[in-house]
Protein backbone atom coordinates (compact mmCIF):
# COMPACT_ATOMS: atom_id res chain seq x y z
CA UNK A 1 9.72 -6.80 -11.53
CA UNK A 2 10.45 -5.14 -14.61
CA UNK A 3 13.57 -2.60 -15.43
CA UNK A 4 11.26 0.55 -14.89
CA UNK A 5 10.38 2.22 -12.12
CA UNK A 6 6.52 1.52 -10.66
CA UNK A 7 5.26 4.19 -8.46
CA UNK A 8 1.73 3.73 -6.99
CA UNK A 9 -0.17 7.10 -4.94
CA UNK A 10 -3.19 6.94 -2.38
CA UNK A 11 -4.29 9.53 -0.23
CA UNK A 12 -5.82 9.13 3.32
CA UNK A 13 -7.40 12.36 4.71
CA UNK A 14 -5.16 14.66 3.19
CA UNK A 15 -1.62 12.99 3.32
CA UNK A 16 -0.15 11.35 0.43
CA UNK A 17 0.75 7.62 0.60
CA UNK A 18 3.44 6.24 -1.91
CA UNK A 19 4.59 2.78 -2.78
CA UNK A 20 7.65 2.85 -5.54
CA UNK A 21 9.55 0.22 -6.81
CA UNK A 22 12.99 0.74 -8.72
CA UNK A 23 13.72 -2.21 -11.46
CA UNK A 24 17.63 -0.75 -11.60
CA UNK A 25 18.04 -1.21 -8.00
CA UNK A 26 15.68 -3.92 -7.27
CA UNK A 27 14.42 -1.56 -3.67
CA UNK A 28 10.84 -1.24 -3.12
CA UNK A 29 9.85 1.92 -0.53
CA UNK A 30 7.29 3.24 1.34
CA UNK A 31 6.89 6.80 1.42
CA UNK A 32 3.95 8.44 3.41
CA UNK A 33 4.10 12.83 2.82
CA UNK A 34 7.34 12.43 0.72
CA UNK A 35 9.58 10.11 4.04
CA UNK A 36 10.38 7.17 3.47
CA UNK A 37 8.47 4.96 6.17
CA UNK A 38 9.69 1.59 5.04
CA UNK A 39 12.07 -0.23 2.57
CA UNK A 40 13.58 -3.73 1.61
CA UNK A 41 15.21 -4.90 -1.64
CA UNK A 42 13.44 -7.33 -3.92
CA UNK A 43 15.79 -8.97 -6.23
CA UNK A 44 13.59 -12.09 -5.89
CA UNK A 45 10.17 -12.51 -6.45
CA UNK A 46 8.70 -12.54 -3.47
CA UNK A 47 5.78 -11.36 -1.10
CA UNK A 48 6.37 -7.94 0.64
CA UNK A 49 5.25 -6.18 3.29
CA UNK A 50 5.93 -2.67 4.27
CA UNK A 51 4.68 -0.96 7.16
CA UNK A 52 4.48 2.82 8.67
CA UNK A 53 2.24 4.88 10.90
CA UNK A 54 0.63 8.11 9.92
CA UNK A 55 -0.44 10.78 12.68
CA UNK A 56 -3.64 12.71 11.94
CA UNK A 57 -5.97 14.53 13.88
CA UNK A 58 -4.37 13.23 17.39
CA UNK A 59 -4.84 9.71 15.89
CA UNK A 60 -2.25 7.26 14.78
CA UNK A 61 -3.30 4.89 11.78
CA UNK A 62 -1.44 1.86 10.31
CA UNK A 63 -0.25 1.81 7.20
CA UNK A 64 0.58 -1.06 4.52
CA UNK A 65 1.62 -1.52 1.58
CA UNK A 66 1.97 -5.14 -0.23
CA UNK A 67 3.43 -5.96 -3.65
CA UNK A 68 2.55 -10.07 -4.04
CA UNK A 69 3.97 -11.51 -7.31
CA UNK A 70 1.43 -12.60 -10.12
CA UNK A 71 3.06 -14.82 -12.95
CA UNK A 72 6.65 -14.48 -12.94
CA UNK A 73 7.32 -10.54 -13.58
CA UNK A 74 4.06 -8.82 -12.75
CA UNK A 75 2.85 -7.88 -8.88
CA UNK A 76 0.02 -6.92 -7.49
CA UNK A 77 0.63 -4.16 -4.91
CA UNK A 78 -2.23 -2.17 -2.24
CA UNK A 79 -1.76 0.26 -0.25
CA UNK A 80 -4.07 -0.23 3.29
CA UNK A 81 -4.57 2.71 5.99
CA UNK A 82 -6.17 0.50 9.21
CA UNK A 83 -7.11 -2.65 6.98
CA UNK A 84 -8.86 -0.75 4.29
CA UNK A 85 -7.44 -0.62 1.17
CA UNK A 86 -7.51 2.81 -0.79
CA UNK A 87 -8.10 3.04 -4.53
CA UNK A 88 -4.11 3.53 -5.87
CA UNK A 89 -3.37 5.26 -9.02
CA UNK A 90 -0.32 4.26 -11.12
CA UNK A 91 2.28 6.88 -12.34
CA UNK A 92 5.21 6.30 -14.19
């Protein structure tokens, strides 16, 4: 994890589906429509999993997010709705 701030955004059928990690704080968060779902610290390279719900149409989907370390300071992180990951754009 590096000092910045990584923020990752899918969308699933019209909600918005975060993933942001904070270097100065070393917390990683799930946000699904601007809530925060889910959230651990990571001061530690390690594997994490984060999981929420979202509600639409009268259906309830699961949602998660993984950030898996790659090398010693780089992660790769998905977001899935029901298994499937979404294509995630990176923002700064």
């Amino acid at each position: 994890m590096g000092l910045a701030t990584d923020h990752f955004i899918s969308e699933f059928e019209g909600s918005t589906i975060e993933l942001v990690r904070n270097g100065w704080t070393k917390r990683l968060k799930l946000l699904i429509d601007g809530h925060v779902v889910a959230g651990t610290t990571c001061h530690l390279p390690r594997k994490i999993t984060l999981t929420g719900t979202l509600t639409r149409g009268g259906r309830t989907h699961a949602v998660t997010a993984r950030s898996v370390p790659r090398y010693l300071i780089f992660t790769k992180d998905t977001i899935e709705v029901d298994g499937v990951e979404l294509p995630t754009k990176r923002i700064r």
